[in-house]
C-alpha atoms as a PDB file:
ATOM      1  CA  UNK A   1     194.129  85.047  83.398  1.00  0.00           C
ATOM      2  CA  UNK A   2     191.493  85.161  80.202  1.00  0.00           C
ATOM      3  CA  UNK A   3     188.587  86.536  82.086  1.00  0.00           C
ATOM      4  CA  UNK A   4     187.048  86.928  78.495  1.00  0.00           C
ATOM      5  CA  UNK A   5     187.586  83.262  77.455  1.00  0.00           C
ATOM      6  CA  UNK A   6     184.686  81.534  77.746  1.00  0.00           C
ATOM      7  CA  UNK A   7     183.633  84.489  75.014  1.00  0.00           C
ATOM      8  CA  UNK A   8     186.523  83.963  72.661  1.00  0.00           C
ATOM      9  CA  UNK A   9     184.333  82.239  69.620  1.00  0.00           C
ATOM     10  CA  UNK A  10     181.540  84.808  70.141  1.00  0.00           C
ATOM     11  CA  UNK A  11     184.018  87.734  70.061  1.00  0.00           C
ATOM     12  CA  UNK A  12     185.807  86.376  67.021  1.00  0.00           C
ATOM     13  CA  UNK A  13     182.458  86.141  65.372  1.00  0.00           C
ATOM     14  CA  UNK A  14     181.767  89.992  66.274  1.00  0.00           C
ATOM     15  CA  UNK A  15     185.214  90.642  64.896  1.00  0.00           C
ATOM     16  CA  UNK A  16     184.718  88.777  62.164  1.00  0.00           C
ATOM     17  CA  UNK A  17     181.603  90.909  61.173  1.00  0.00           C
ATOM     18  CA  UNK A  18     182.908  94.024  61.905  1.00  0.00           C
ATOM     19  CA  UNK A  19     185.830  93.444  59.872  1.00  0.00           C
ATOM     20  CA  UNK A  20     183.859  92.094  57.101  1.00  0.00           C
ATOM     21  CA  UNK A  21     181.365  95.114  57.041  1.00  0.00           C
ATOM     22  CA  UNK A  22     184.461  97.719  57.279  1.00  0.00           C
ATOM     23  CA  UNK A  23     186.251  96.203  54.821  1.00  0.00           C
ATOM     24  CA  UNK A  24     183.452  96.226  52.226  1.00  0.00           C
ATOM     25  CA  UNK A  25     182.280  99.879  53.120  1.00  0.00           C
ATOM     26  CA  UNK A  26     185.986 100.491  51.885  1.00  0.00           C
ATOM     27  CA  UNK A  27     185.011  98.767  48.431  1.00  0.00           C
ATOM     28  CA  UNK A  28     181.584 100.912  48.698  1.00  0.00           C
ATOM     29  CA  UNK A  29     183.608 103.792  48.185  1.00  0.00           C
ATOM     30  CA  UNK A  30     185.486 102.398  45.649  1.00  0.00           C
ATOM     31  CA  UNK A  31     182.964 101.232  43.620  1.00  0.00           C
ATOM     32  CA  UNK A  32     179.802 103.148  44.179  1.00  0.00           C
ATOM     33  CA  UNK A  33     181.056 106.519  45.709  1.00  0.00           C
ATOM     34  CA  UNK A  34     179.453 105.723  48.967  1.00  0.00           C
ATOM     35  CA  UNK A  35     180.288 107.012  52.514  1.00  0.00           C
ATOM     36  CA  UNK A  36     181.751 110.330  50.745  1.00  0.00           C
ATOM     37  CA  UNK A  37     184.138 108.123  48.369  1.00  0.00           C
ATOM     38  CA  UNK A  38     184.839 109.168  44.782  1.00  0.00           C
ATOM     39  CA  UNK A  39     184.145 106.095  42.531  1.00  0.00           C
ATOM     40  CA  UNK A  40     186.870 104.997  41.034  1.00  0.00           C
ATOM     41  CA  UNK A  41     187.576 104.148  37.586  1.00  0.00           C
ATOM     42  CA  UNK A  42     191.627 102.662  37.127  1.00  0.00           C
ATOM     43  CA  UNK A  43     191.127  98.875  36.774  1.00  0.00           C
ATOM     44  CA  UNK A  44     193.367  98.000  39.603  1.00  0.00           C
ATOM     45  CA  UNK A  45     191.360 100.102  42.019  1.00  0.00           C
ATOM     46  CA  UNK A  46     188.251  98.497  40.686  1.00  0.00           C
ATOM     47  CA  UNK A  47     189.967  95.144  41.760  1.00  0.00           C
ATOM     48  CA  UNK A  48     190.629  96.279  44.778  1.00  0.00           C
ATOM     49  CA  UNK A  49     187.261  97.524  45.486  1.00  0.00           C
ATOM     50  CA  UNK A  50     185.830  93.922  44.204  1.00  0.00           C
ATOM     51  CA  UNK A  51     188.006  92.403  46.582  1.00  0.00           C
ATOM     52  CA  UNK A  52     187.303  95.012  49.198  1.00  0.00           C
ATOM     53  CA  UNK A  53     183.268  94.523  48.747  1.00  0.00           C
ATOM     54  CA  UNK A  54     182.919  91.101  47.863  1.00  0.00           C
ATOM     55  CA  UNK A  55     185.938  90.185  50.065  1.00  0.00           C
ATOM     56  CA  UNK A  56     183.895  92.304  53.095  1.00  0.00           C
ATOM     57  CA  UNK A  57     180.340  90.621  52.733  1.00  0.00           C
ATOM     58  CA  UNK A  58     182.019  86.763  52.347  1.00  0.00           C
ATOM     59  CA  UNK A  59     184.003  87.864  55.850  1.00  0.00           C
ATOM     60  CA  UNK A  60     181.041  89.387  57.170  1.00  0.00           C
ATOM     61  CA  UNK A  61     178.274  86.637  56.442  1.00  0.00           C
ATOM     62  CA  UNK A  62     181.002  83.623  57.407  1.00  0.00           C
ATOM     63  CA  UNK A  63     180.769  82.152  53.677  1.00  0.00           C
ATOM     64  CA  UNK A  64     183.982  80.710  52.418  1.00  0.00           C
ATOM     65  CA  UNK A  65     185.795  82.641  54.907  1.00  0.00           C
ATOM     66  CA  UNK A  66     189.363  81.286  54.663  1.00  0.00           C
ATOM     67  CA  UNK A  67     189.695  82.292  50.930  1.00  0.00           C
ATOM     68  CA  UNK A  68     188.032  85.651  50.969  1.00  0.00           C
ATOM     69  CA  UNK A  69     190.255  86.623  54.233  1.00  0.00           C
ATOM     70  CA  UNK A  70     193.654  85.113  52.165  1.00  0.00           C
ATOM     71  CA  UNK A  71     192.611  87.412  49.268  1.00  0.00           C
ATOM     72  CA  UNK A  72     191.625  90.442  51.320  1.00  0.00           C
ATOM     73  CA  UNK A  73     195.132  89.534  53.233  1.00  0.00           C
ATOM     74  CA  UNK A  74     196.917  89.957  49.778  1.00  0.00           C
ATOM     75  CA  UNK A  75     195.526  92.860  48.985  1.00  0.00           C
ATOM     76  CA  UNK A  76     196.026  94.603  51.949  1.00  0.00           C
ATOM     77  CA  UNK A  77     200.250  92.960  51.703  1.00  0.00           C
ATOM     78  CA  UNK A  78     200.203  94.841  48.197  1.00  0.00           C
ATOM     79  CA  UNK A  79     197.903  98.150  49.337  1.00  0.00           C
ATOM     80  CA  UNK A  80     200.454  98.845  51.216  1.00  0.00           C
ATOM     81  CA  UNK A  81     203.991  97.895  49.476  1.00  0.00           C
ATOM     82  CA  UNK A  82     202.840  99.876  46.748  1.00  0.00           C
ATOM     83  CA  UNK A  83     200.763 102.697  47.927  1.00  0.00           C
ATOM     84  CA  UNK A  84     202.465 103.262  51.607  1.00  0.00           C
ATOM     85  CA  UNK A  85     205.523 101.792  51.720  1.00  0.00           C
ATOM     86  CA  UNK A  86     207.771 104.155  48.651  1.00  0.00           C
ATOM     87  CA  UNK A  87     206.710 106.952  51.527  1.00  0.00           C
ATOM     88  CA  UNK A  88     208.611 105.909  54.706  1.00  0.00           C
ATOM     89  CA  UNK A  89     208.633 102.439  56.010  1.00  0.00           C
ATOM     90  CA  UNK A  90     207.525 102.767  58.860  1.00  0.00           C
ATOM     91  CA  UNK A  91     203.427 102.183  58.804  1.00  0.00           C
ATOM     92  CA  UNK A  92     202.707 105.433  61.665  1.00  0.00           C
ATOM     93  CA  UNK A  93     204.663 107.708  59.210  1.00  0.00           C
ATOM     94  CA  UNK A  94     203.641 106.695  55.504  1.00  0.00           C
ATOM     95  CA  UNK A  95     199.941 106.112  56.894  1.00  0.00           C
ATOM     96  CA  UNK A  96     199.335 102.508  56.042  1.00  0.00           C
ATOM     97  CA  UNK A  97     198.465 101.103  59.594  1.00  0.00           C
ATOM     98  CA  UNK A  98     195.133 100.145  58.709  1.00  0.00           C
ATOM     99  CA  UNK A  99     196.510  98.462  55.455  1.00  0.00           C
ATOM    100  CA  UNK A 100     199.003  96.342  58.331  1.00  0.00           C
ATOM    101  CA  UNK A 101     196.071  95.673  60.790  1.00  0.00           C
ATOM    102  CA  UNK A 102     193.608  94.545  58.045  1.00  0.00           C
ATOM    103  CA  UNK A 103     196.590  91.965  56.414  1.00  0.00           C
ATOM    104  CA  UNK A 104     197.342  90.609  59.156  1.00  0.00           C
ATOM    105  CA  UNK A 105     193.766  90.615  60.824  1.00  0.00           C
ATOM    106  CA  UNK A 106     192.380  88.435  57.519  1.00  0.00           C
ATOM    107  CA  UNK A 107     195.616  86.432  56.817  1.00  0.00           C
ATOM    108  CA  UNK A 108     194.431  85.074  60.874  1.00  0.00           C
ATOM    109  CA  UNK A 109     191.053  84.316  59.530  1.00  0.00           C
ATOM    110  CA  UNK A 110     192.314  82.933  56.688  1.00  0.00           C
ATOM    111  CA  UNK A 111     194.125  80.612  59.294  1.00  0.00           C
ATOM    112  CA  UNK A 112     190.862  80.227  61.901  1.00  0.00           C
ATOM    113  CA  UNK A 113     188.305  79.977  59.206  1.00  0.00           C
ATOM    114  CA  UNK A 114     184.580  81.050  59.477  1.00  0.00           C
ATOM    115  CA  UNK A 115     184.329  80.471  63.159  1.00  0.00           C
ATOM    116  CA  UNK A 116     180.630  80.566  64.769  1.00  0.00           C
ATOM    117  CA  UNK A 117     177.608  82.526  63.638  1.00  0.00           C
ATOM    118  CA  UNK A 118     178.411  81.766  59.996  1.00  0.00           C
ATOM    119  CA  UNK A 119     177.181  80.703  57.262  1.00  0.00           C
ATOM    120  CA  UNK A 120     180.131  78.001  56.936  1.00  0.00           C
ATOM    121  CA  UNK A 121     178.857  76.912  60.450  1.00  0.00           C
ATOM    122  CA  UNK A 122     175.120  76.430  59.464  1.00  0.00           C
ATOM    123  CA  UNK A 123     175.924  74.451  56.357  1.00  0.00           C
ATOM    124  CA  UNK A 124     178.046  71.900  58.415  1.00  0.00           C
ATOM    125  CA  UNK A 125     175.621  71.822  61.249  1.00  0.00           C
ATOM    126  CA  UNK A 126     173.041  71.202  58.443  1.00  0.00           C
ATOM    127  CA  UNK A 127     175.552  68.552  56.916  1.00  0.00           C
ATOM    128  CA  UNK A 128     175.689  66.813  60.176  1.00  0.00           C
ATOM    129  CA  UNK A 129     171.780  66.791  60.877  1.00  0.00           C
END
């Protein structure tokens, strides 16, 4: 029974935000020390915080979804290979769940696309009009 189903777009759509705004307060730290982050200054982290930020607010907003959520997917595959992984591999012990949840989580909307309440969804509707 999907009691919730009728909701399912509308709930992606929230998901989809939330992700999107997580993900980029992770490249806020990166980049611009915020939330209590140090600013980083090794190029790949700087990458990764482009990808994190920029990656975040095209999630977020619905705008090119698919590609940002592929790239943030990617990232999050290598976050954790390289900085989890050589630990243990199993994600609860070397601490990279959140590195498996986010891959996984954007390689889907990668897969599903922008979805409702988008800005992917308004330029088609506008297309259409």
């Amino acid at each position: 029974m999907r009691f919730l189903g009728k909701y399912a777009d509308a709930l992606y759509a929230v998901l989809r935000i939330v992700a999107g705004l997580l993900f980029l307060c992770h490249g806020g730290q990166k980049l611009f020390g915020w939330f209590g982050g140090d600013k980083v200054t090794e190029p790949l982290m700087m990458v990764a915080g482009a990808i994190e930020f920029g990656g975040g607010l095209l999630i977020a907003i619905g705008f090119f979804t698919s590609i940002a959520a592929f790239l943030a997917s990617g990232e999050m595959a290598a976050a954790y290979f390289m900085a989890h992984a050589p630990h243990s591999p199993i994600p609860i012990v070397n601490h990279g769940e959140l590195a498996v949840v986010y891959c996984f989580l954007f390689l889907y909307m990668a897969a599903r696309g922008s979805g409702p309440l988008s800005v992917d969804s308004a330029r088609r509707r506008s297309k259409i009009h």
